[in-house]
PDB file of N, CA and C in Angstrom:
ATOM      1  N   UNK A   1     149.640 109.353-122.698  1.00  0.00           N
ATOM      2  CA  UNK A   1     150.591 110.210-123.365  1.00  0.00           C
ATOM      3  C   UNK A   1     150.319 111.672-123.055  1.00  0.00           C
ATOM      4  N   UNK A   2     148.767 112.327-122.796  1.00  0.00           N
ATOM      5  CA  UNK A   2     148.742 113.584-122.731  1.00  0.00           C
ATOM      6  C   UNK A   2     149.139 113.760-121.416  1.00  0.00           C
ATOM      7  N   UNK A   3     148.754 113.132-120.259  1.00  0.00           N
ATOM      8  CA  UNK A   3     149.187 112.668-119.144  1.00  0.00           C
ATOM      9  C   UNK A   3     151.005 113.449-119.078  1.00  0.00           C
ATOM     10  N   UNK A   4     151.563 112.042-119.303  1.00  0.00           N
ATOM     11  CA  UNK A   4     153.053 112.858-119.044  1.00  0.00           C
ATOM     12  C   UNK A   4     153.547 113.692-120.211  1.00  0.00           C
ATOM     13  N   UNK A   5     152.539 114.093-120.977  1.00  0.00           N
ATOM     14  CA  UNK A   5     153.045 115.377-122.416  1.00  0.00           C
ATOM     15  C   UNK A   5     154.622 114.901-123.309  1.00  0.00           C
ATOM     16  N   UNK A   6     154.247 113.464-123.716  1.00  0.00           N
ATOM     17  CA  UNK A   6     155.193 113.174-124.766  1.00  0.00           C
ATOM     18  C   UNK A   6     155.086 111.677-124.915  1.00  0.00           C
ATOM     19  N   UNK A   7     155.139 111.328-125.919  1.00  0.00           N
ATOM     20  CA  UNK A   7     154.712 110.333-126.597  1.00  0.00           C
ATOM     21  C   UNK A   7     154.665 110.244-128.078  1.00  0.00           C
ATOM     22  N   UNK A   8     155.202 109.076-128.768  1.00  0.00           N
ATOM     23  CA  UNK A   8     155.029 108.939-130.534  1.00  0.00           C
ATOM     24  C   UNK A   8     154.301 107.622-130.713  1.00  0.00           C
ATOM     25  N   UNK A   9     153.406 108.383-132.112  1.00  0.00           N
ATOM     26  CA  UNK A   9     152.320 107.055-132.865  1.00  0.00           C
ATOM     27  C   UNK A   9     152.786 107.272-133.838  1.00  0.00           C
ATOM     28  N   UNK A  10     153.365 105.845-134.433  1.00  0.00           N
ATOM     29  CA  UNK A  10     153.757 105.659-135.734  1.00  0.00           C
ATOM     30  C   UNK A  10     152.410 104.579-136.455  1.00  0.00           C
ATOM     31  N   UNK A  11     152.000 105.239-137.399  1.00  0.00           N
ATOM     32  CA  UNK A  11     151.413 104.332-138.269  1.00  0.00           C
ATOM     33  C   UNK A  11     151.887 103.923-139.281  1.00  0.00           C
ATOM     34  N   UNK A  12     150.943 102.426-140.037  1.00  0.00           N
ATOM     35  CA  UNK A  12     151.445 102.290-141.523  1.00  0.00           C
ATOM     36  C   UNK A  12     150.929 102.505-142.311  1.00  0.00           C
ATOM     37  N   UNK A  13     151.089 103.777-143.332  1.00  0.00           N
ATOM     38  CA  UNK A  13     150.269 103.948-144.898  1.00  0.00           C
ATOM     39  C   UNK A  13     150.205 103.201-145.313  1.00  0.00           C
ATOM     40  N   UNK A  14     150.486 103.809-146.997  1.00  0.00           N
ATOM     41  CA  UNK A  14     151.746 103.258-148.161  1.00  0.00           C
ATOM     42  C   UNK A  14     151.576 104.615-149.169  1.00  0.00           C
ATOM     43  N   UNK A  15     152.472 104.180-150.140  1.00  0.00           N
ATOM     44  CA  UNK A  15     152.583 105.325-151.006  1.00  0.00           C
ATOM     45  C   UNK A  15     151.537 105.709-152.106  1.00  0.00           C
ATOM     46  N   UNK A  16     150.433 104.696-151.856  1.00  0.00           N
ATOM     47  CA  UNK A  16     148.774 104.411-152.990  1.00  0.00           C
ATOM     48  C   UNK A  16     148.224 105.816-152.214  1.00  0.00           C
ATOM     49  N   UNK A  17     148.560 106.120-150.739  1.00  0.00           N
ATOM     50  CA  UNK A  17     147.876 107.580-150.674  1.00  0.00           C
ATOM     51  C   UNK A  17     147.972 108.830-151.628  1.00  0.00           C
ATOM     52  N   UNK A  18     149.090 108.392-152.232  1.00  0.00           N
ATOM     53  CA  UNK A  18     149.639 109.695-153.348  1.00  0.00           C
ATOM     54  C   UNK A  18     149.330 109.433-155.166  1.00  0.00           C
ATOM     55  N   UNK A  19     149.569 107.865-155.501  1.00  0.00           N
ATOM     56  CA  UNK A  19     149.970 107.543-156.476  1.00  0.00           C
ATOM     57  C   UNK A  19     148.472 106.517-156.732  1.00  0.00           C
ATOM     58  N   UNK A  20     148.357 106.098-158.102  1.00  0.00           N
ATOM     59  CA  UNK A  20     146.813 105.604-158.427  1.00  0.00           C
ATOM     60  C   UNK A  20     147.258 104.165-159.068  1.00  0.00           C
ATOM     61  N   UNK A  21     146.584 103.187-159.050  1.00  0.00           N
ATOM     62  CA  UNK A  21     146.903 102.318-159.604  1.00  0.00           C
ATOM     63  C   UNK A  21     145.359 101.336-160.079  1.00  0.00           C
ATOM     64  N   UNK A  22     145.288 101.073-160.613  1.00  0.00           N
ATOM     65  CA  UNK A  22     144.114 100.404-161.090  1.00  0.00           C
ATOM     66  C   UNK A  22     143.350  98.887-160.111  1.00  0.00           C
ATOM     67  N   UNK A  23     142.211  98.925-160.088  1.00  0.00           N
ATOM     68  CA  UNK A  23     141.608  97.614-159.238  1.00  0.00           C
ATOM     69  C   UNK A  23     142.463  97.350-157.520  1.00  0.00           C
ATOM     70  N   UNK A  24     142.804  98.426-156.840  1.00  0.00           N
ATOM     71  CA  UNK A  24     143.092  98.313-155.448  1.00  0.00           C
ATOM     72  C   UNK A  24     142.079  99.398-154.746  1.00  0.00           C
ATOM     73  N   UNK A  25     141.357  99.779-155.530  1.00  0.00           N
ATOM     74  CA  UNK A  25     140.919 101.340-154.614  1.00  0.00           C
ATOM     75  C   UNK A  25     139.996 100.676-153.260  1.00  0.00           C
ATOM     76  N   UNK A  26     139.560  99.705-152.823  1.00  0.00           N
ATOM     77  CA  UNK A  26     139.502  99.601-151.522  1.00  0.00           C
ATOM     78  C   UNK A  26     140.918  99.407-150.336  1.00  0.00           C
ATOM     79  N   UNK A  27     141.895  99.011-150.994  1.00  0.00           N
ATOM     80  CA  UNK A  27     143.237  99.738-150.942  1.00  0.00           C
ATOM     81  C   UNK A  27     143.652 100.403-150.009  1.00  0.00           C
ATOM     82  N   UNK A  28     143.744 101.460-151.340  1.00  0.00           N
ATOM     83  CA  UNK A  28     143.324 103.081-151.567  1.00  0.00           C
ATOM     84  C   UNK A  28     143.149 103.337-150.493  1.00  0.00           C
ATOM     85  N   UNK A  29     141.572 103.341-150.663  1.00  0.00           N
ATOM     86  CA  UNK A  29     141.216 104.513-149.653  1.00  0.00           C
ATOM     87  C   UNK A  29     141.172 103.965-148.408  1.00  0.00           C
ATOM     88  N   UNK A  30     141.479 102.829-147.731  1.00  0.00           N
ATOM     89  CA  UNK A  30     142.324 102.338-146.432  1.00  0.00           C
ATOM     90  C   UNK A  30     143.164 103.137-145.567  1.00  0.00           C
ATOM     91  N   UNK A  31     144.346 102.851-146.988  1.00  0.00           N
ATOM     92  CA  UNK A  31     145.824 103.494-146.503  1.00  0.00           C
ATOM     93  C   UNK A  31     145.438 104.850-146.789  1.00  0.00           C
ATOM     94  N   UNK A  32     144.532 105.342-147.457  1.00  0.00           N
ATOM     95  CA  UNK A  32     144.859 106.940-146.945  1.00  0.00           C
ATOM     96  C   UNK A  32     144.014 107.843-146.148  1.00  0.00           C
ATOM     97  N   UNK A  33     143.055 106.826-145.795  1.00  0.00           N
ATOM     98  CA  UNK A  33     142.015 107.485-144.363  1.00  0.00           C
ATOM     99  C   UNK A  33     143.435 107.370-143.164  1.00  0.00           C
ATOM    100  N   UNK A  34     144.832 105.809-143.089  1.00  0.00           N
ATOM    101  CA  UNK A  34     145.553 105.778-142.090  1.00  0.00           C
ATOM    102  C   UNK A  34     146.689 107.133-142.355  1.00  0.00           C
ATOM    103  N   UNK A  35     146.837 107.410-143.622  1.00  0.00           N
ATOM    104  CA  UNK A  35     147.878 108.531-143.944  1.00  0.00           C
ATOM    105  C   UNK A  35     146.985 109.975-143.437  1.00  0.00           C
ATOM    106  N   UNK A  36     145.559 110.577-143.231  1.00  0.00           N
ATOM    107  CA  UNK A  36     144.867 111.575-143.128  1.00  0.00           C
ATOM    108  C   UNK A  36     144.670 111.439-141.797  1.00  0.00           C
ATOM    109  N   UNK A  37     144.428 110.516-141.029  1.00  0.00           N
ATOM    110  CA  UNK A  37     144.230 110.553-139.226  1.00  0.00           C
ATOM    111  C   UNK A  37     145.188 110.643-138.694  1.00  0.00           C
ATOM    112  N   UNK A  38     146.451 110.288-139.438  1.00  0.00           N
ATOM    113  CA  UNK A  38     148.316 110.522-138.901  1.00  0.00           C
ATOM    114  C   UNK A  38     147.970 111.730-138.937  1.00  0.00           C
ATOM    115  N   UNK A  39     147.745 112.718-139.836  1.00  0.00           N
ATOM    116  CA  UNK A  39     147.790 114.193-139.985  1.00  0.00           C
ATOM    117  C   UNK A  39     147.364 114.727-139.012  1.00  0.00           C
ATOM    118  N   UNK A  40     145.677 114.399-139.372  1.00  0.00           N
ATOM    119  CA  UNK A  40     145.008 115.121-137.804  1.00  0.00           C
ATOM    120  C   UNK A  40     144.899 115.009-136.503  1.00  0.00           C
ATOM    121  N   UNK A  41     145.991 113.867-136.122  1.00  0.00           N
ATOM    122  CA  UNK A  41     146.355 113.263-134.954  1.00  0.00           C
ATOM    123  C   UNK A  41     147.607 114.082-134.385  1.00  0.00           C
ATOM    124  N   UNK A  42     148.555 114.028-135.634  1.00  0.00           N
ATOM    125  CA  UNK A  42     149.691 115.359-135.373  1.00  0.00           C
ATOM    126  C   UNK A  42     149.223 116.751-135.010  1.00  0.00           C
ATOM    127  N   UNK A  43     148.491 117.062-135.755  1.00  0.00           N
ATOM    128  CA  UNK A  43     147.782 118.447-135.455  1.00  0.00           C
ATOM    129  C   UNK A  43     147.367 118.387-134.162  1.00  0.00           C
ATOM    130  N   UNK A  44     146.642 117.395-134.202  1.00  0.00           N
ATOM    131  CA  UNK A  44     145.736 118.013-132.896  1.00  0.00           C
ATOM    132  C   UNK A  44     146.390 117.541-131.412  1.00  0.00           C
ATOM    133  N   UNK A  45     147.365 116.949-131.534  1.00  0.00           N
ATOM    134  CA  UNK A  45     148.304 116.645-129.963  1.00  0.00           C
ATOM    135  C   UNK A  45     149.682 117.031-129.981  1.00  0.00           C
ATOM    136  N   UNK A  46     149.982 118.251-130.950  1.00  0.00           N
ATOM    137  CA  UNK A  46     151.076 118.398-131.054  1.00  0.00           C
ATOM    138  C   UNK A  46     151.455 119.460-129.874  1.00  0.00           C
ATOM    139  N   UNK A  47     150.140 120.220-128.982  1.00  0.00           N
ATOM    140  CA  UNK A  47     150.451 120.822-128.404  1.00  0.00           C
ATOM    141  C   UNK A  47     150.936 119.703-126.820  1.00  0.00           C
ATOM    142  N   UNK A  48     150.054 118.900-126.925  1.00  0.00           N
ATOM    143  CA  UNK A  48     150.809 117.572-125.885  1.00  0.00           C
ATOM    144  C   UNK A  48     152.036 116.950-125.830  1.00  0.00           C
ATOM    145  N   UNK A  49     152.799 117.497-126.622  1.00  0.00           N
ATOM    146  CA  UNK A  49     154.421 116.944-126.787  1.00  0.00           C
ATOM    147  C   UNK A  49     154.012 115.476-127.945  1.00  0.00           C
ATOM    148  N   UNK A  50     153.096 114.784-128.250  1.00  0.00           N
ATOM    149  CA  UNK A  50     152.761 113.991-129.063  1.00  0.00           C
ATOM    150  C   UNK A  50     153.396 113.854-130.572  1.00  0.00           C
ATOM    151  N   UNK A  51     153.638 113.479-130.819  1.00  0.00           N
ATOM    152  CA  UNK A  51     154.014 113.174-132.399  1.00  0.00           C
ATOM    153  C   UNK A  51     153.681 111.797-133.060  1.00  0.00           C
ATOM    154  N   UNK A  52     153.127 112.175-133.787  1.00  0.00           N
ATOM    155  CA  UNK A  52     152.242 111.135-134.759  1.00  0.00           C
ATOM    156  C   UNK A  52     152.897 111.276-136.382  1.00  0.00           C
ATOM    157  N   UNK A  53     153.425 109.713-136.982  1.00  0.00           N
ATOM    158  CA  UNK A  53     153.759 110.066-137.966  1.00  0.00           C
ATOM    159  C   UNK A  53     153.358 109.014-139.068  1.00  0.00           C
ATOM    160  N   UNK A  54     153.192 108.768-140.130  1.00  0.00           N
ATOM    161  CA  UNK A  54     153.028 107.860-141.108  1.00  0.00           C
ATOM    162  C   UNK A  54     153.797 107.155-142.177  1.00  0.00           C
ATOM    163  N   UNK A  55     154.214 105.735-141.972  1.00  0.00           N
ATOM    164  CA  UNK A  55     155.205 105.721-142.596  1.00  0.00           C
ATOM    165  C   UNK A  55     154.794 104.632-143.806  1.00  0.00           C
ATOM    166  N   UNK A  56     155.270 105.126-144.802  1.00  0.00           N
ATOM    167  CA  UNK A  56     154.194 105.014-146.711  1.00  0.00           C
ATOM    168  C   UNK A  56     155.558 104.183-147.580  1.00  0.00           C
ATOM    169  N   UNK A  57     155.268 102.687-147.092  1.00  0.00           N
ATOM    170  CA  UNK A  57     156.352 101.974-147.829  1.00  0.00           C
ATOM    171  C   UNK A  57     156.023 102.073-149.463  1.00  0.00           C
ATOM    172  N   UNK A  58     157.431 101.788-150.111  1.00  0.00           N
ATOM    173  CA  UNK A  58     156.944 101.883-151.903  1.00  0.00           C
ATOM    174  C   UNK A  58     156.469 100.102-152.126  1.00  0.00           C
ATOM    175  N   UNK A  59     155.507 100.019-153.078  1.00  0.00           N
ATOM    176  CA  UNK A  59     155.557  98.890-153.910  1.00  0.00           C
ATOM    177  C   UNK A  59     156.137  98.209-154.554  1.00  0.00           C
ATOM    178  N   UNK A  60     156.819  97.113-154.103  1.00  0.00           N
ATOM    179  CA  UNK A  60     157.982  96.515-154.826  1.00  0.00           C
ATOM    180  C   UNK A  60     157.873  95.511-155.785  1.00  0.00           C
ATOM    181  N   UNK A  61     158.178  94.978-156.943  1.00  0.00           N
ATOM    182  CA  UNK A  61     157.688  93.484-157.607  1.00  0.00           C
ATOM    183  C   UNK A  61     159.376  93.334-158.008  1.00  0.00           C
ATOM    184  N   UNK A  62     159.392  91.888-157.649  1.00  0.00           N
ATOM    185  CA  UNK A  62     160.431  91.139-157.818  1.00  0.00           C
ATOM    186  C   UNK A  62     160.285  90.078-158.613  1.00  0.00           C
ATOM    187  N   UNK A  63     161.266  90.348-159.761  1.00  0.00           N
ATOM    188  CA  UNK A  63     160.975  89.678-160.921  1.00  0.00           C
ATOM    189  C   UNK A  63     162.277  88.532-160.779  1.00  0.00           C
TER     190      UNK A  63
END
C-alpha cells in the first residue's frame, strides 16, 4: 500500500470502546486496543494516501 500510496484498512471494533457494561471487560479492552490501532494506523499512513478506519457495530438483543 505505501508502495503505490493508496490503500484502505477497515477494521472491526464495537461500540464497548465507548460504552461500559458489566462482566465483558476482556471484551472491552479487545475491541478497543482494535478501535486505538485504527487511530494510530490512520495517523501514521495518512501521509501514504492510506486510510484506516473502524467500524463499532451496536449491541443488539432480540427479544
Amino acid at each position: 500500500m505505501i508502495k503505490r500510496s493508496s490503500g484502505q484498512i477497515i477494521t472491526i471494533a464495537s461500540v464497548q470502546t465507548s460504552l461500559v457494561r458489566p462482566s465483558i471487560s476482556p471484551y472491552t479492552a479487545t475491541k478497543a486496543s482494535v478501535g486505538d490501532i485504527s487511530k494510530v494506523m490512520a495517523t501514521d499512513w495518512a501521509k501514504y494516501g492510506i486510510q484506516c478506519n473502524a467500524i463499532a457495530p451496536v449491541f443488539f438483543i432480540q427479544y
